[in-house]
N, C-alpha and C. Protein backbone atom coordinates (compact mmCIF):
# COMPACT_ATOMS: atom_id res chain seq x y z
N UNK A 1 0.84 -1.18 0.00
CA UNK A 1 0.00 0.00 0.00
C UNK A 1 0.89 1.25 0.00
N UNK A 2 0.71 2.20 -0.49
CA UNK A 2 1.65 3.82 -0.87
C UNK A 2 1.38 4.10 0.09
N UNK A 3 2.36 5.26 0.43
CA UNK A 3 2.25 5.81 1.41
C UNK A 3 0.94 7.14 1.26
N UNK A 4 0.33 7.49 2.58
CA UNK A 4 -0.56 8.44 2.47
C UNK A 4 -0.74 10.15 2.99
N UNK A 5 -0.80 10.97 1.97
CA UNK A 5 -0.74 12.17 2.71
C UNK A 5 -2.42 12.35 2.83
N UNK A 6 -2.60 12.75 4.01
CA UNK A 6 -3.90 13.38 4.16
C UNK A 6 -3.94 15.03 4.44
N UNK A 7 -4.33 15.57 3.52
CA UNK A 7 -4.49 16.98 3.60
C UNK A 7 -5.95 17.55 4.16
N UNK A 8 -5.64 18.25 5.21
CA UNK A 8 -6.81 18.96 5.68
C UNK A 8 -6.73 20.57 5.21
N UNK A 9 -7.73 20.76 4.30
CA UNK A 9 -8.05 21.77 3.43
C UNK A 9 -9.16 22.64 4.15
N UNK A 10 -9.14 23.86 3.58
CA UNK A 10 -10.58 24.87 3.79
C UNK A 10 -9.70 26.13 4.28
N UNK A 11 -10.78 26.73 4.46
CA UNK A 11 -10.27 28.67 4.28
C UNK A 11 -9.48 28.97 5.96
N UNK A 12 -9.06 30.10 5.69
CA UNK A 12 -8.35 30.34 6.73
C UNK A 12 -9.38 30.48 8.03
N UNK A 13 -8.90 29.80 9.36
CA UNK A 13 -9.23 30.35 10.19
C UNK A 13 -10.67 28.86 10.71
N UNK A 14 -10.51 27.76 10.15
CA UNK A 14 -11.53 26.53 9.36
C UNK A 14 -11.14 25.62 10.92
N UNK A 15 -9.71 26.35 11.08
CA UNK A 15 -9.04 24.88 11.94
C UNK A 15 -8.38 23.61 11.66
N UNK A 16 -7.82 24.06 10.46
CA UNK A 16 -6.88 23.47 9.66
C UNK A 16 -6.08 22.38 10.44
N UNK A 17 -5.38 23.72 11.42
CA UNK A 17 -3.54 22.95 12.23
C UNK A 17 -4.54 22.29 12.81
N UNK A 18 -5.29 22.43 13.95
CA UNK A 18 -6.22 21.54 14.82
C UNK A 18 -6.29 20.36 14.73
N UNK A 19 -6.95 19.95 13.52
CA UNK A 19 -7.32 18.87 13.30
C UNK A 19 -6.31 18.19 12.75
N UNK A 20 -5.38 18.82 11.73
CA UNK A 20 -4.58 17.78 11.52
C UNK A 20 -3.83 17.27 12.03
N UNK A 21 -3.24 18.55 13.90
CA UNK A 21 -2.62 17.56 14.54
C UNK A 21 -3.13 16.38 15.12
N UNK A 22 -4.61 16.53 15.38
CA UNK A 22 -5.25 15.63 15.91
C UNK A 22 -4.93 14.26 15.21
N UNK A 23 -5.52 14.80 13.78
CA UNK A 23 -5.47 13.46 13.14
C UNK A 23 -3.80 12.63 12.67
N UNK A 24 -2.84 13.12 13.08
CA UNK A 24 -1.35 12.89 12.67
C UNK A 24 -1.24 12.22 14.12
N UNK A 25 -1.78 12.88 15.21
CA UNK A 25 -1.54 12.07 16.36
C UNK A 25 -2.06 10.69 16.65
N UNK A 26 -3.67 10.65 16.16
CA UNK A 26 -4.05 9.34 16.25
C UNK A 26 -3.87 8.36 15.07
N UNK A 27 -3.13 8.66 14.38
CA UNK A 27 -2.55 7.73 13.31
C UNK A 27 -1.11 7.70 13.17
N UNK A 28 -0.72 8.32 14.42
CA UNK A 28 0.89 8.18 14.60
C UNK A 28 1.76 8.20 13.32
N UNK A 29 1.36 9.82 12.83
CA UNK A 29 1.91 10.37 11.11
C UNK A 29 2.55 11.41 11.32
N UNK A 30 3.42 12.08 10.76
CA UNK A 30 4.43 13.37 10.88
C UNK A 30 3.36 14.03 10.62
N UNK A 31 3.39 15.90 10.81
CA UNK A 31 2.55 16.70 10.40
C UNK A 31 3.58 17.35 9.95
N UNK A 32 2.86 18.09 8.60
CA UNK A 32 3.40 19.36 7.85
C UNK A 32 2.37 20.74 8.14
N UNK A 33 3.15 21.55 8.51
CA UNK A 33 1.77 22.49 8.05
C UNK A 33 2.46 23.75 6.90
N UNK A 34 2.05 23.31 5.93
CA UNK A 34 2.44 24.53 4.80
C UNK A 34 2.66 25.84 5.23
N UNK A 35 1.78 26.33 6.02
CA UNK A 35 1.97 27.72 6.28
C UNK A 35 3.57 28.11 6.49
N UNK A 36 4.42 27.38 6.67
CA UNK A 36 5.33 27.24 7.35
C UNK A 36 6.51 27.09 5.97
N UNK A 37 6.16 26.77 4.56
CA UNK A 37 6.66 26.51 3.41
C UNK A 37 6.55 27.98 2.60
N UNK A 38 5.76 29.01 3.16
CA UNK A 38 5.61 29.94 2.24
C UNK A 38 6.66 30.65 2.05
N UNK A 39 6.64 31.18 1.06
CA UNK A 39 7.74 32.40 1.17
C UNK A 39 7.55 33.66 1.88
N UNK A 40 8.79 33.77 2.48
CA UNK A 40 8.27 35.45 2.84
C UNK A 40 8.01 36.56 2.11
N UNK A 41 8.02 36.74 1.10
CA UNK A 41 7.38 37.96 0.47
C UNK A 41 5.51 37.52 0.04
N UNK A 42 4.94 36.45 0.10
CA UNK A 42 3.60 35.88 0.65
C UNK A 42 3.47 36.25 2.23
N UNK A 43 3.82 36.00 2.55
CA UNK A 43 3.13 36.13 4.35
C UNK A 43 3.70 37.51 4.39
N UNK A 44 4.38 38.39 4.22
CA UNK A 44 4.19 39.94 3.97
C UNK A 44 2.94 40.25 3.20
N UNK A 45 2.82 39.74 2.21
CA UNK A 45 1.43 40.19 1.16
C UNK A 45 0.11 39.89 2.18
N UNK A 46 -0.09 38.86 2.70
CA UNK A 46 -0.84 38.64 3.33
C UNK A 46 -1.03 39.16 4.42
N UNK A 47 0.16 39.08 5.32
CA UNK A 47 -0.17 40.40 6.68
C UNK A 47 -0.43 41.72 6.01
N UNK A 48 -0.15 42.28 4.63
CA UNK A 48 -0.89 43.64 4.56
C UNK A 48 -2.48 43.47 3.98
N UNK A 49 -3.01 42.76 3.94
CA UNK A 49 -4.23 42.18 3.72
C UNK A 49 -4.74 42.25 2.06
N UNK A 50 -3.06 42.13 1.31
CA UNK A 50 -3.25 41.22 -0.49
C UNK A 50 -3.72 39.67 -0.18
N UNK A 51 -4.08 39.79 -1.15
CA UNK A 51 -4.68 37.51 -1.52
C UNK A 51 -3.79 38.00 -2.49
N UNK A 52 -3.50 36.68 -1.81
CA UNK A 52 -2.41 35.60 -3.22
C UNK A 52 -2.69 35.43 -3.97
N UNK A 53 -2.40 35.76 -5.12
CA UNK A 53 -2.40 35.32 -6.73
C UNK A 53 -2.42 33.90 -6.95
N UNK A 54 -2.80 33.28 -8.16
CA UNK A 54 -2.12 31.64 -8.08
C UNK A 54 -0.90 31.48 -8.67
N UNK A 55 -0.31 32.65 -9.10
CA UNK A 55 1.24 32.76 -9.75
C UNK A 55 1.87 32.76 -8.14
N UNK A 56 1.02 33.44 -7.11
CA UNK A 56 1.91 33.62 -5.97
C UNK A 56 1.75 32.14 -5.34
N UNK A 57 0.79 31.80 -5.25
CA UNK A 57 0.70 30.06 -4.54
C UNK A 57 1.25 29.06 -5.04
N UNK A 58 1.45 28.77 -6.61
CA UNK A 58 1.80 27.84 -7.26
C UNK A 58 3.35 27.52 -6.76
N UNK A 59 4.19 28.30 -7.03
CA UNK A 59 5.80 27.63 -6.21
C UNK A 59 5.80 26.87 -4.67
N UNK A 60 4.65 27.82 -3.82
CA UNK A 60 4.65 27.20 -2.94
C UNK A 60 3.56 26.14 -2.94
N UNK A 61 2.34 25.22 -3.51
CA UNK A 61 2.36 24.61 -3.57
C UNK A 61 2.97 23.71 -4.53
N UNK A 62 4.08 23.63 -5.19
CA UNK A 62 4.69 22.69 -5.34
C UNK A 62 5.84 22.21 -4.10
N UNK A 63 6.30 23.24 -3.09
CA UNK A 63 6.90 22.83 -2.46
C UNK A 63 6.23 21.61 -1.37
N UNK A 64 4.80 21.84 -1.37
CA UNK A 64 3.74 21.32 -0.54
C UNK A 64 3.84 19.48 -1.14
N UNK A 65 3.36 19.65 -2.29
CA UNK A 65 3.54 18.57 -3.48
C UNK A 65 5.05 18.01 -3.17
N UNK A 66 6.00 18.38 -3.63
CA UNK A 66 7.57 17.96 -2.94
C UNK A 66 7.65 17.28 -1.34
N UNK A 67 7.45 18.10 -0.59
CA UNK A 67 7.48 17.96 0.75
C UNK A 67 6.42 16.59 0.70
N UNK A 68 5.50 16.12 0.40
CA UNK A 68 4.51 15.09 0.35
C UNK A 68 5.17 13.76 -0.60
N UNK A 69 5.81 14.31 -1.42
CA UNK A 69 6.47 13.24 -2.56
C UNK A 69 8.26 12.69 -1.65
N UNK A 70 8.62 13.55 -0.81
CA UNK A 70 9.81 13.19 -0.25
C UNK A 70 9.29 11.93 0.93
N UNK A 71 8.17 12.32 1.59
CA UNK A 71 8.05 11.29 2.25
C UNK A 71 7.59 10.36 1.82
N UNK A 72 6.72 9.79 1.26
CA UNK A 72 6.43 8.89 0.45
C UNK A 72 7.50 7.65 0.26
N UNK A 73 8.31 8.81 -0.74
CA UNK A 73 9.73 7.81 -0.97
C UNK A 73 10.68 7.33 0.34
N UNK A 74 10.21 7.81 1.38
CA UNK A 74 10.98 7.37 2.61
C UNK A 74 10.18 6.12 3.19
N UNK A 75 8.89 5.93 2.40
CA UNK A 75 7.83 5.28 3.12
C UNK A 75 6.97 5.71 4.26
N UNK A 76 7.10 6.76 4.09
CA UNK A 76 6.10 7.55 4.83
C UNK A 76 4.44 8.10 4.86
N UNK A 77 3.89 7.95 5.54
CA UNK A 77 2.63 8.64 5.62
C UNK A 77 2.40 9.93 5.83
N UNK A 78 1.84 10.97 5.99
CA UNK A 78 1.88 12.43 6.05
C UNK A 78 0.70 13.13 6.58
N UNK A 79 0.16 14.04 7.59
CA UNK A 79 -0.55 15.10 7.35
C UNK A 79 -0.39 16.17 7.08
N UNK A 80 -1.20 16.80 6.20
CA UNK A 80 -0.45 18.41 6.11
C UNK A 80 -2.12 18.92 6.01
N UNK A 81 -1.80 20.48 6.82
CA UNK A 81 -2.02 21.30 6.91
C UNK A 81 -2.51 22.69 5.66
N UNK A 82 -3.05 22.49 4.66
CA UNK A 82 -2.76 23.30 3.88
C UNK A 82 -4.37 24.04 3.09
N UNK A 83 -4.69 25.11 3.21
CA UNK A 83 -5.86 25.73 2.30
C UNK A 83 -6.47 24.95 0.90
N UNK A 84 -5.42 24.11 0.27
CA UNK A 84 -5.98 23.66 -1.13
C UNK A 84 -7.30 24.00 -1.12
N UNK A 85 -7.51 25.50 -1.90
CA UNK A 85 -8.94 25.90 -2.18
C UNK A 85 -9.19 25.26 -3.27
N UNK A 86 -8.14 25.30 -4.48
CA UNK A 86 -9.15 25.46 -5.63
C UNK A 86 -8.75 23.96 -6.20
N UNK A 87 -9.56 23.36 -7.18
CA UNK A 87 -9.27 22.14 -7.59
C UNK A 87 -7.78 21.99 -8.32
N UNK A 88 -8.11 23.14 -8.75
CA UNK A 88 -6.33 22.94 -9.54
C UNK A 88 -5.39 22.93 -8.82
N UNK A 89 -5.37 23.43 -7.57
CA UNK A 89 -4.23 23.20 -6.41
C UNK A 89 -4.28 21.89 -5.55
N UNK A 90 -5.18 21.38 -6.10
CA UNK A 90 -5.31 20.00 -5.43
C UNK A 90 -4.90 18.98 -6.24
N UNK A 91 -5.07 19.33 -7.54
CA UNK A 91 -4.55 18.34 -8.64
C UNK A 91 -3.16 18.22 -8.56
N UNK A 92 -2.27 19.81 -8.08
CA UNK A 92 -0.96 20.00 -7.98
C UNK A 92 -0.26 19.00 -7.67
N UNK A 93 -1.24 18.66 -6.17
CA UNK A 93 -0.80 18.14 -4.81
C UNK A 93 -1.05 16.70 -5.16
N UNK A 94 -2.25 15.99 -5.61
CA UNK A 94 -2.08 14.87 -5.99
C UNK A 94 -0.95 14.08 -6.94
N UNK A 95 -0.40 15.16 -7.62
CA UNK A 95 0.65 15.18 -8.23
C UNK A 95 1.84 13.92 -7.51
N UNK A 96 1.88 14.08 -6.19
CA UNK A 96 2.97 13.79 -5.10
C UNK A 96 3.58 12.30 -5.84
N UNK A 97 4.61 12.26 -6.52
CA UNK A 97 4.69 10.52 -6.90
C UNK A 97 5.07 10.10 -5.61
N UNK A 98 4.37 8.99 -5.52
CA UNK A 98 4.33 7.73 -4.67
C UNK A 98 3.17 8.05 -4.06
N UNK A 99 2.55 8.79 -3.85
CA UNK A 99 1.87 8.98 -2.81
C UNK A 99 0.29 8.93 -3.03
N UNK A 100 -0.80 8.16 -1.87
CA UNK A 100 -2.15 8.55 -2.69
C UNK A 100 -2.43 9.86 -1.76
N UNK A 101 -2.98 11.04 -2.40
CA UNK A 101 -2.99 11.90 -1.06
C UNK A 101 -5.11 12.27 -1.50
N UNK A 102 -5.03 12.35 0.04
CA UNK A 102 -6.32 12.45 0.38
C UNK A 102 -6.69 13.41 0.84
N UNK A 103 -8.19 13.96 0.81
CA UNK A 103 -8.17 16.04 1.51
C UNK A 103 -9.86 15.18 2.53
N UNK A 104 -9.46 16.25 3.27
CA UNK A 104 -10.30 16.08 4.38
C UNK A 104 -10.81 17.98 4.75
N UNK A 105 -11.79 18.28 4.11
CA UNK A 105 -12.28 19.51 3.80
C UNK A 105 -13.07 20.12 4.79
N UNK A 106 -12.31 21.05 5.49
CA UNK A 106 -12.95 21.49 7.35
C UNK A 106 -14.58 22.58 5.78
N UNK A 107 -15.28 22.29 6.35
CA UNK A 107 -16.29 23.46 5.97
C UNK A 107 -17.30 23.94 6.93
N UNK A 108 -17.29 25.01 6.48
CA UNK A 108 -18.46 26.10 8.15
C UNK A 108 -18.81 27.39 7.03
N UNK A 109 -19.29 27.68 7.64
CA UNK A 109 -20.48 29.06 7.44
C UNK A 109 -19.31 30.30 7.40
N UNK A 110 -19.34 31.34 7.05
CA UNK A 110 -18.59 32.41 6.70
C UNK A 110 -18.66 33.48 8.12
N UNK A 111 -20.12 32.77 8.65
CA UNK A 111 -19.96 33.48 9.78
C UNK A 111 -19.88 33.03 10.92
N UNK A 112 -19.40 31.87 11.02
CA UNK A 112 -18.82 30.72 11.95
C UNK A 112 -17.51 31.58 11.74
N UNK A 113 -16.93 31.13 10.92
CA UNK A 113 -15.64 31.33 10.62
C UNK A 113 -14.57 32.45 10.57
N UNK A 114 -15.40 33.35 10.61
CA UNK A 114 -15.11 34.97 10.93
C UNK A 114 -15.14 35.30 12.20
N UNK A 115 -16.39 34.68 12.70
CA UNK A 115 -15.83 34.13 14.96
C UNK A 115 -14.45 33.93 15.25
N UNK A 116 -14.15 32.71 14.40
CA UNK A 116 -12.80 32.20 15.05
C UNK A 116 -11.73 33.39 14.70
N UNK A 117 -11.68 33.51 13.49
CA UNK A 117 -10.36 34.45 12.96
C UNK A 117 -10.07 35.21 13.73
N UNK A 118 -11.40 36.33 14.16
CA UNK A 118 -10.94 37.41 15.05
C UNK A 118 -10.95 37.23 16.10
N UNK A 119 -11.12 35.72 16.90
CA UNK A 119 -10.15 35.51 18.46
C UNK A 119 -9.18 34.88 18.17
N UNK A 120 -8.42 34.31 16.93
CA UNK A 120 -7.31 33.99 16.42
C UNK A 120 -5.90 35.56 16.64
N UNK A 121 -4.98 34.62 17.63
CA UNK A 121 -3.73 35.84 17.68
C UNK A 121 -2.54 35.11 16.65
N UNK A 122 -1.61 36.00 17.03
CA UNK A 122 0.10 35.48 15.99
C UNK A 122 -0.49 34.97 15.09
N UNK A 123 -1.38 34.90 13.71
CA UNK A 123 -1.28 34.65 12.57
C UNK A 123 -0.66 35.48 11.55
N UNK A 124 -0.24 35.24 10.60
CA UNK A 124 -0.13 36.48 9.46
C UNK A 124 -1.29 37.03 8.89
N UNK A 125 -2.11 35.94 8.67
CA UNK A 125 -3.69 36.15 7.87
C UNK A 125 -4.56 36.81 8.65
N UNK A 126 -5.09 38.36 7.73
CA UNK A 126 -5.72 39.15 8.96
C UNK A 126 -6.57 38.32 8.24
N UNK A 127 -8.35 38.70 9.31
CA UNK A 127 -9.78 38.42 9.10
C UNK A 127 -9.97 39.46 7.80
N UNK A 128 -9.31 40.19 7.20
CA UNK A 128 -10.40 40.79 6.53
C UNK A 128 -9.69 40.31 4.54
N UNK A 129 -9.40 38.59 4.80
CA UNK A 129 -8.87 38.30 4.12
C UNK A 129 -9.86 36.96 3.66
N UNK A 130 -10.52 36.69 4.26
CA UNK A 130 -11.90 35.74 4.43
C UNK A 130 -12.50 35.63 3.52
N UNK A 131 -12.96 36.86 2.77
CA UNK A 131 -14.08 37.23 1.93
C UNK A 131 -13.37 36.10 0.56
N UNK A 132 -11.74 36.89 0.28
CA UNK A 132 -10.75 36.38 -1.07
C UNK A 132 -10.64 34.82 -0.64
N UNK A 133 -11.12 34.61 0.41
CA UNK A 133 -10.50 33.15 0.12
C UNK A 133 -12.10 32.12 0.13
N UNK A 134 -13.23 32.75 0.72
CA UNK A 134 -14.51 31.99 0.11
C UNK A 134 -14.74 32.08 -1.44
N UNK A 135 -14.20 33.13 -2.03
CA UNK A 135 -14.47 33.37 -3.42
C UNK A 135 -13.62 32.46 -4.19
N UNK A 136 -12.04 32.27 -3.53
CA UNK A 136 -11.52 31.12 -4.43
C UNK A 136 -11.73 29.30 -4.21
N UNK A 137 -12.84 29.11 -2.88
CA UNK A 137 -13.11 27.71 -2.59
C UNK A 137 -13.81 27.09 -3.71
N UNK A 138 -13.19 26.33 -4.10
CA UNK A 138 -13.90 25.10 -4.74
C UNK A 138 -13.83 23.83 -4.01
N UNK A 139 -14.94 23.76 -3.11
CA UNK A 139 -15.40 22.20 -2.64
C UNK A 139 -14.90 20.86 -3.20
N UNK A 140 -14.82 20.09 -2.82
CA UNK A 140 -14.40 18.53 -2.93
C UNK A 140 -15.42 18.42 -3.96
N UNK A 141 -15.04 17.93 -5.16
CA UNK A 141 -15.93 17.17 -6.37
C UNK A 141 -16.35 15.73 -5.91
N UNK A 142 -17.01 15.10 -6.05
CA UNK A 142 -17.83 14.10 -6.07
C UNK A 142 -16.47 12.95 -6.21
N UNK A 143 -15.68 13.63 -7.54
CA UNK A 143 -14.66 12.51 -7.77
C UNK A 143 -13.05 12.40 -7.15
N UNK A 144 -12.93 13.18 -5.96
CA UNK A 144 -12.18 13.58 -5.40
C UNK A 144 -11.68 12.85 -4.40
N UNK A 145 -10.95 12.14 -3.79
CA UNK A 145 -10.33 11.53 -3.09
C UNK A 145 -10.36 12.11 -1.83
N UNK A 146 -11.62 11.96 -0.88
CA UNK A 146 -11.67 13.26 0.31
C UNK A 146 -12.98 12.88 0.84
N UNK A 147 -12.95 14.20 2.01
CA UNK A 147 -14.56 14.36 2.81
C UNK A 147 -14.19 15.26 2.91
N UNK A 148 -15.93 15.59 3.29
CA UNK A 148 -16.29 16.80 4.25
C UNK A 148 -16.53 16.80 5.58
N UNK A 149 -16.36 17.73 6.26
CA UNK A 149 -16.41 17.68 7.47
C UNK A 149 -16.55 18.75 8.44
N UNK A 150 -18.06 19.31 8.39
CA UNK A 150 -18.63 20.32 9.37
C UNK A 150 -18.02 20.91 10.02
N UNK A 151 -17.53 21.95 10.74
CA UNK A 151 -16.73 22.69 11.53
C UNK A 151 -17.80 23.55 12.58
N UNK A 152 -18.96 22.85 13.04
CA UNK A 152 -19.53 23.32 13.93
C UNK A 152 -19.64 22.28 15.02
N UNK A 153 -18.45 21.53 15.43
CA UNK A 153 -18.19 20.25 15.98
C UNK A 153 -17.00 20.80 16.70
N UNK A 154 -16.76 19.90 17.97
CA UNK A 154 -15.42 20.12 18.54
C UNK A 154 -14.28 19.52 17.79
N UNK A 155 -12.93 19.82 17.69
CA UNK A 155 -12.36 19.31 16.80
C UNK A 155 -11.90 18.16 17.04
N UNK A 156 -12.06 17.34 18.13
CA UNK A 156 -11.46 16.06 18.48
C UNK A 156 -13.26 15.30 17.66
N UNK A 157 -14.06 15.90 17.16
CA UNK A 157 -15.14 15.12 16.83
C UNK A 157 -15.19 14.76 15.29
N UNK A 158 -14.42 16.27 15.02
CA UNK A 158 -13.59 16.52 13.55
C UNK A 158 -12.81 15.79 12.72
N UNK A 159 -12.00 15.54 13.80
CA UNK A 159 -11.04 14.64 13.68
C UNK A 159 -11.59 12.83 13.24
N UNK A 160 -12.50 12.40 14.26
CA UNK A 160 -13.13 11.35 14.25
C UNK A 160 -13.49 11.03 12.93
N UNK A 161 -14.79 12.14 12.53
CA UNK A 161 -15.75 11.87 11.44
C UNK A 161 -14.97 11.46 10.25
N UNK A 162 -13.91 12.86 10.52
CA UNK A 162 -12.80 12.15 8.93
C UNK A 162 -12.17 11.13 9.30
N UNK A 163 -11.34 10.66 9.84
CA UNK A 163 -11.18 9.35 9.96
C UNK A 163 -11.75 7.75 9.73
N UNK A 164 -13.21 8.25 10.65
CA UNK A 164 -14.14 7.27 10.24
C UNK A 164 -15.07 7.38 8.74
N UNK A 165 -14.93 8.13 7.86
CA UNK A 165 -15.40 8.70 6.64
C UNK A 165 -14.63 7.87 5.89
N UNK A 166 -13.67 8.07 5.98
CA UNK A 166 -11.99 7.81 4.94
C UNK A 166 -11.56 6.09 5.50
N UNK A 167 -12.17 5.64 6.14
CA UNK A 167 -11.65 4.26 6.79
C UNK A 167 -10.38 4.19 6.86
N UNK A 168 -10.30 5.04 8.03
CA UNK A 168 -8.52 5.12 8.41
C UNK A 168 -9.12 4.33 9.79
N UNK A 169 -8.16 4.36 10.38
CA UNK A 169 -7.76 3.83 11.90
C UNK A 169 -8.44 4.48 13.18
């Protein structure tokens, strides 16, 4: 069996890191969290409250794609952490050779989600960056290797549903 990245996707502020540490912990998997792959002249753009271009995302998700394809070849499994809004950034990422990678899609209400952001501290991503990134979501297709998974749940419940969705462990 390949090794597996599971990507937990959705807009900023969704509860991304949360869950995926959750879920890296109970499947005893390394975590990535992309945010952490960007470049700095992105997380400048973004702390002045620009959205990223997909000329600006694309290098860094290939590093995302890389970082997912290195473990693989180590025999590794993976969670990462990462927005994959739009389908074409997910195709990027499936890209990963060796790897089958799977998205696990936090989704909530715009005004759920605008709660969290603005009791969210130390991010780069202000709240008033929300709006650019519901406009670039494209949802899990039908034919997509993934779930959904409500974000009006505690996240250890979050964690569960995808797991038990995806027939992991």
């Amino acid at each position: 069996m390949a090794p597996t990245a599971l990507v937990v996707m959705g807009v900023s502020g969704a509860g991304k890191s949360t869950v995926a540490a959750l879920l890296a912990q109970r499947l005893g998997w390394e975590m990535t969290e992309a945010d952490a792959l960007h470049p700095q002249s992105s997380i400048e753009k973004m702390a002045a409250g620009v959205p990223l271009t997909d000329a600006d995302r694309l290098p860094w998700l290939g590093l995302i794609r890389d970082a997912i394809a290195a473990r693989a070849a180590a025999g590794e499994s993976v969670v990462v952490a990462c927005s994959a809004l739009k389908r074409s950034y997910r195709d990027l990422l499936r890209g990963a050779e060796g790897a089958r990678v799977r998205f696990v899609h936090l989704d909530g209400t715009p005004e759920l989600i605008s709660s969290r952001l603005h009791l969210r501290t130390g991010h780069f991503m202000p709240p008033s960056l929300l709006d650019s990134q519901f406009r670039d979501l494209q949802p899990l297709a039908a034919d997509e290797d993934g779930v959904t998974v409500s974000l009006d749940q505690p996240p250890e419940r979050m964690a569960a549903a995808a797991l038990e969705a995806l027939g992991l462990p």
